[in-house]
Protein backbone atom coordinates (compact mmCIF):
# COMPACT_ATOMS: atom_id res chain seq x y z
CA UNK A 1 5.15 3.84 21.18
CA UNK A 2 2.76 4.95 23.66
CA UNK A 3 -0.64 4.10 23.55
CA UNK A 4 -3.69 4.52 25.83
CA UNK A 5 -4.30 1.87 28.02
CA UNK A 6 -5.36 -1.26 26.67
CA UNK A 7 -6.29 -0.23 23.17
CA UNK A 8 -5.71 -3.00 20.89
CA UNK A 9 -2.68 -2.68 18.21
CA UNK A 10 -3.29 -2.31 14.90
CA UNK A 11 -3.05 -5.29 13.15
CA UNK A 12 -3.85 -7.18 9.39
CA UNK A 13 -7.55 -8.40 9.83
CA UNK A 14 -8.56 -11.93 8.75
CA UNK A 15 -9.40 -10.64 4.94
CA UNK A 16 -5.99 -9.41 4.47
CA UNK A 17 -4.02 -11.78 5.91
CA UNK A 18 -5.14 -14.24 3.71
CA UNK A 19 -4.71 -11.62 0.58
CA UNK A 20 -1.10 -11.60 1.74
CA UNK A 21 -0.57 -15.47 2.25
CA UNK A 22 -1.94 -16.00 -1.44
CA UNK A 23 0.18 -13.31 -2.42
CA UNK A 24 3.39 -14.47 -1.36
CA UNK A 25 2.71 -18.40 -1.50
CA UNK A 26 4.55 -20.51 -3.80
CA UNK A 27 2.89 -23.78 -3.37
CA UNK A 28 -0.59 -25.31 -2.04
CA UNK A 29 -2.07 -28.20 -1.92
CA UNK A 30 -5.26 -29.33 -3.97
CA UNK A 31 -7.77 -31.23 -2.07
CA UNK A 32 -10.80 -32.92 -3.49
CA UNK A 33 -12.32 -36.69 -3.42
CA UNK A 34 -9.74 -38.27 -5.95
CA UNK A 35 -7.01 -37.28 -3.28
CA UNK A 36 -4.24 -34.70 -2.62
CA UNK A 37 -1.95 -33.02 -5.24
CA UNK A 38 0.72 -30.55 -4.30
CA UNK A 39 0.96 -27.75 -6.35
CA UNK A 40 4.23 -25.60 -6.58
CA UNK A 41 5.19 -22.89 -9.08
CA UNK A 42 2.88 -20.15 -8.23
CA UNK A 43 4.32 -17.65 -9.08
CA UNK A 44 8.27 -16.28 -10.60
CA UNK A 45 9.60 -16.32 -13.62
CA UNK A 46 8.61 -18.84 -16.66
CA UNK A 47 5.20 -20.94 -16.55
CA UNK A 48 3.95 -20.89 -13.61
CA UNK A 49 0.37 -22.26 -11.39
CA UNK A 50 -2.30 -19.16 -10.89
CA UNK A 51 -5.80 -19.69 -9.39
CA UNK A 52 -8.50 -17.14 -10.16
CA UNK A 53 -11.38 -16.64 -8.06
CA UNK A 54 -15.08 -16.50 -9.59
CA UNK A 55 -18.41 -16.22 -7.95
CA UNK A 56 -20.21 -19.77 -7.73
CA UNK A 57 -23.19 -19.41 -9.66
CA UNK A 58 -26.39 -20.83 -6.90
CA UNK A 59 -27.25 -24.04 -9.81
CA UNK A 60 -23.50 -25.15 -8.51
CA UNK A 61 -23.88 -24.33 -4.94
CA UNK A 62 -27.85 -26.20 -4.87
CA UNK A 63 -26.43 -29.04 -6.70
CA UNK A 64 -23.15 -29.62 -4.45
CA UNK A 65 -25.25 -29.94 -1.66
CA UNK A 66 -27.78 -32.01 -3.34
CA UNK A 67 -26.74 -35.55 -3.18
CA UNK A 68 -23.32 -36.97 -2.49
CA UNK A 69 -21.70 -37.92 -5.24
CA UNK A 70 -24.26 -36.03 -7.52
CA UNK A 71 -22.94 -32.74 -9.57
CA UNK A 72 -19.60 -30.53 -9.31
CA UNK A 73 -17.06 -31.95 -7.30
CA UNK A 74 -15.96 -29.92 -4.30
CA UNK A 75 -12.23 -28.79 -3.96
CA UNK A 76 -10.37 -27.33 -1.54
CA UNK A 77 -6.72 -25.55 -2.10
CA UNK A 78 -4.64 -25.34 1.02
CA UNK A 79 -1.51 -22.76 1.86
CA UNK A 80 0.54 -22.75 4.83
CA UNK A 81 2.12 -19.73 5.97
CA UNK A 82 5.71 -20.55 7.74
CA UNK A 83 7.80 -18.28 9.09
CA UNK A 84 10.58 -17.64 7.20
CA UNK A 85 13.07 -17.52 10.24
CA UNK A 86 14.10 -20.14 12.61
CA UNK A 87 11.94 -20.06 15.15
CA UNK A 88 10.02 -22.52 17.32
CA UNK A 89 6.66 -23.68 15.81
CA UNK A 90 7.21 -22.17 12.25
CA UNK A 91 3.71 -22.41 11.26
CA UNK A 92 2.25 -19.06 11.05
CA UNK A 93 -1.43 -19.86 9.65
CA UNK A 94 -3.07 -21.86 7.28
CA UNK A 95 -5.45 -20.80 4.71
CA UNK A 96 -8.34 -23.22 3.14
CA UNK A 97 -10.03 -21.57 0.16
CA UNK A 98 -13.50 -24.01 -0.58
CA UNK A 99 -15.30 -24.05 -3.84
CA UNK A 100 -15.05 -25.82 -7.01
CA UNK A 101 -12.17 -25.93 -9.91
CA UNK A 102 -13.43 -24.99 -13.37
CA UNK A 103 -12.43 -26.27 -16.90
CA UNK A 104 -14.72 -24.37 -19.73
CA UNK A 105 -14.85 -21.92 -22.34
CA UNK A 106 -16.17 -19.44 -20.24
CA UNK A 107 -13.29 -19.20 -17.96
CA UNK A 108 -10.76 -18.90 -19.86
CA UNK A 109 -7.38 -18.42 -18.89
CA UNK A 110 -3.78 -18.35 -19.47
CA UNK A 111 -1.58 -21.47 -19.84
CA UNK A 112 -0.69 -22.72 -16.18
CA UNK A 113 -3.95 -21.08 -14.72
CA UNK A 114 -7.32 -22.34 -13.51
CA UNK A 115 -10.48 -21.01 -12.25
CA UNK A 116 -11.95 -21.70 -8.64
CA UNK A 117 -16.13 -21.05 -8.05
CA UNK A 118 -15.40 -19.73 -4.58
CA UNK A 119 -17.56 -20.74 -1.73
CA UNK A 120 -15.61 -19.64 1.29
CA UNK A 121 -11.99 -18.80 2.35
CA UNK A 122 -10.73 -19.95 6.12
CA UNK A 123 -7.83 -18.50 7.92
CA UNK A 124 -7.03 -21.02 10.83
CA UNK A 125 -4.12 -19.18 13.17
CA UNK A 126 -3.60 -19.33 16.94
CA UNK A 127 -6.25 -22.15 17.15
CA UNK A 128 -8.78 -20.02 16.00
CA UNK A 129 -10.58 -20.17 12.29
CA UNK A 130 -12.39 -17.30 10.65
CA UNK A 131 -14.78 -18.21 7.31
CA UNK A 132 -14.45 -15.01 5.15
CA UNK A 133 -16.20 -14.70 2.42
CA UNK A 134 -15.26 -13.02 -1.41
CA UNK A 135 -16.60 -9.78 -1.35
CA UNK A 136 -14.21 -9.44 1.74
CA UNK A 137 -11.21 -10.87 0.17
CA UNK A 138 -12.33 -8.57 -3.03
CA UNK A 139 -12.40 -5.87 -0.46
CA UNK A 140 -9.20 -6.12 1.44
CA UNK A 141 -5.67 -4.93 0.82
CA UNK A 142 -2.64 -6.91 0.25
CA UNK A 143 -0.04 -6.09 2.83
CA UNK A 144 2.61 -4.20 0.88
CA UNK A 145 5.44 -6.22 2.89
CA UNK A 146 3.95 -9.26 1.94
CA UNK A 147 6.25 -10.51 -0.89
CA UNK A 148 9.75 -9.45 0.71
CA UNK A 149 8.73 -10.10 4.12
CA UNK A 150 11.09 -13.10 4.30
CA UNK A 151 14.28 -11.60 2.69
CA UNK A 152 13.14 -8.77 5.12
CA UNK A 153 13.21 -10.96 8.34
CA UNK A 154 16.32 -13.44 7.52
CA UNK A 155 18.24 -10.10 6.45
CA UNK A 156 17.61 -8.88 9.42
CA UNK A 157 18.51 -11.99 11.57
CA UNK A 158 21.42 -12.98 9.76
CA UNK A 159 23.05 -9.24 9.21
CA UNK A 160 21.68 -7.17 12.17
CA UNK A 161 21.34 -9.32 15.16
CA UNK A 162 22.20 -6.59 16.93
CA UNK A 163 18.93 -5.13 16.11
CA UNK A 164 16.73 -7.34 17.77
CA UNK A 165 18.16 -6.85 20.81
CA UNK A 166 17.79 -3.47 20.67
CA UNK A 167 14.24 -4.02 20.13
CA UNK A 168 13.90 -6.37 23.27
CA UNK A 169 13.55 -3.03 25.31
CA UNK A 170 10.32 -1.92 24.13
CA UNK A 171 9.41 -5.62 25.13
CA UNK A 172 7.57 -5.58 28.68
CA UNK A 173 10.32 -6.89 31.19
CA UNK A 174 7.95 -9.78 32.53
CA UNK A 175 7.93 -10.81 28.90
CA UNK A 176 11.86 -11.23 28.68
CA UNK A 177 12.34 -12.85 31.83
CA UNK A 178 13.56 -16.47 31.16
CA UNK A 179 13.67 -16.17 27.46
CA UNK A 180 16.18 -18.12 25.40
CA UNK A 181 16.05 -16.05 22.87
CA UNK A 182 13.96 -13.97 20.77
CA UNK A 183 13.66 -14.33 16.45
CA UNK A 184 11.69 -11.85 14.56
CA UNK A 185 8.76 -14.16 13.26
CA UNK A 186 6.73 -11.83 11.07
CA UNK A 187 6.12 -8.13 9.67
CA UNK A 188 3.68 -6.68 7.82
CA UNK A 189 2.35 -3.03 7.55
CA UNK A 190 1.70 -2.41 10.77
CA UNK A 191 4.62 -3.60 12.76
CA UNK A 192 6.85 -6.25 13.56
CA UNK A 193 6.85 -9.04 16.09
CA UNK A 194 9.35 -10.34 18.27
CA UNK A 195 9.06 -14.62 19.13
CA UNK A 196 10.20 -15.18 22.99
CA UNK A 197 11.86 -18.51 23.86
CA UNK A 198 11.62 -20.46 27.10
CA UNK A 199 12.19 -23.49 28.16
CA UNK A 200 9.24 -25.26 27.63
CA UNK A 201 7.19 -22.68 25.47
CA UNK A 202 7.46 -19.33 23.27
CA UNK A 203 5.44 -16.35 23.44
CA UNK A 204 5.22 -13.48 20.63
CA UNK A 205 5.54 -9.44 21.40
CA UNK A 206 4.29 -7.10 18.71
CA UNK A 207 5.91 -3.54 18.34
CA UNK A 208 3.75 -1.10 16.39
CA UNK A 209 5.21 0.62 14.08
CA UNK A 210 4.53 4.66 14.93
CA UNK A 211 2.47 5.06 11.25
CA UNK A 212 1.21 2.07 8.86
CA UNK A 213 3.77 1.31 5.71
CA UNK A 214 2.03 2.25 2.46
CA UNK A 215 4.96 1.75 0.36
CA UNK A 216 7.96 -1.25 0.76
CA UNK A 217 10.38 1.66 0.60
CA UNK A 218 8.96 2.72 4.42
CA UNK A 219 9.72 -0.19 6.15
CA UNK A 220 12.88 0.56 6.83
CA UNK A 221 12.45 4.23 8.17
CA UNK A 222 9.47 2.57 11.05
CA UNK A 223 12.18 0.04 12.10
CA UNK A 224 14.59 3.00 12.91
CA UNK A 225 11.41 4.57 14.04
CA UNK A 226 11.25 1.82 16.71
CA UNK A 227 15.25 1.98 16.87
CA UNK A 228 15.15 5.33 18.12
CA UNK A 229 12.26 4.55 20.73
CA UNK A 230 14.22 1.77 22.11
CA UNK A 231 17.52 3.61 22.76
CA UNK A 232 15.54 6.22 24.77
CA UNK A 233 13.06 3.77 26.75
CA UNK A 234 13.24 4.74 30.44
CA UNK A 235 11.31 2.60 33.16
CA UNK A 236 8.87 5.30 33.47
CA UNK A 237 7.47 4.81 30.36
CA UNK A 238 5.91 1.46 30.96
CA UNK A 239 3.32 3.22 32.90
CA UNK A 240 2.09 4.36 29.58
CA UNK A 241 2.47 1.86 27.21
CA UNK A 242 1.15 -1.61 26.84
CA UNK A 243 3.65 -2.70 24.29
């Protein structure tokens, strides 16, 4: 896992991070002036909730911003991404997709679906929020982890503890110092990362993975990838890495 310098790990950009919370969510909350509804079902066996996104024609987009009250009413659907595992602070991200639900005979759908003109997405995580638009979600891949990523992390919490200890050496040492302990919060394509402790507060290391995972059968050979990095870390190698 050596890398040059400070160049930044590969990670999930906004786009597909949001592809991958839709993916794997199984309940949201729907937003508009009448009030809140929470929404669960979306997806598993039997009748379950889908939302489809559509293009909002520019007659609904001039005439929601017309006047108040006047023309389609705006909605909002709202996921939370929480980390499957124990840790402190368990939510992950939250993702606000804006635009307006459809009923008509030109969207028609299956039973237990509905249609969404889409104005904007917004991925709020670490306190920062990014507005990406459709032709990027359109655009973007869904993280091929993204569905078992929770069996994936509690398996590996509750059956191979040992694991993430292991993995605590390709953590930087000023990282580990005064940690608690450290849960694996999240993985995706790209890597896995490693939630730090304290006292008072927590901080998250990331471990790239030595080659992206195009296929859910992968993951486990760039976790014994990083196994095998781990076992033969030597001090000298943090001169190298940035891990």
């Amino acid at each position: 896992m050596r890398r040059l310098f400070n160049a930044p790990l590969a990670q999930p950009t906004s786009a597909e991070r949001i592809r991958s919370i839709l993916t794997a969510a199984d309940s949201m909350t729907v937003v508009t002036d009448e009030g809140r509804t929470e929404v669960s079902r979306l997806g598993g066996p039997g009748i379950s909730e889908h939302v489809h996104l559509h293009p909002a024609p520019t007659r609904v987009r001039e005439s929601a911003t017309a006047v108040p009250g006047d023309g389609p009413v705006r909605a909002t659907l709202e996921f939370t991404d929480i980390a499957p595992t124990p840790v402190r602070d368990r939510v992950r991200a939250r993702v606000l997709l804006v635009g307006w639900l459809v009923d008509s005979a030109e969207h028609s759908t299956p039973q237990g679906s509905r249609c969404m003109q889409f104005d904007h997405a917004v991925l709020d995580r670490d306190g920062e929020r990014v507005t990406v638009s459709l032709d990027e979600l359109m655009e973007a891949d869904t993280d091929p982890l993204a569905t078992c990523e929770a069996g994936m992390l509690t398996h590996l919490l509750d059956d191979h503890g040992d694991i993430v200890d292991l993995l605590l050496r390709l953590v930087k040492p000023r990282l580990t110092l005064g940690a608690r302990r450290a849960l694996p919060v999240a993985i995706d394509r790209y890597g896995i990362t490693l939630r730090l402790e304290y006292a008072d507060t927590y901080a998250d290391a990331r471990l790239p993975f030595p080659a992206p995972v195009k296929e859910v059968d992968q993951a486990g050979v760039r976790i014994h990838s990083l196994l095998n990095m781990a076992r033969h870390r030597t001090p000298r190698s943090w001169l190298l890495s940035d891990s």
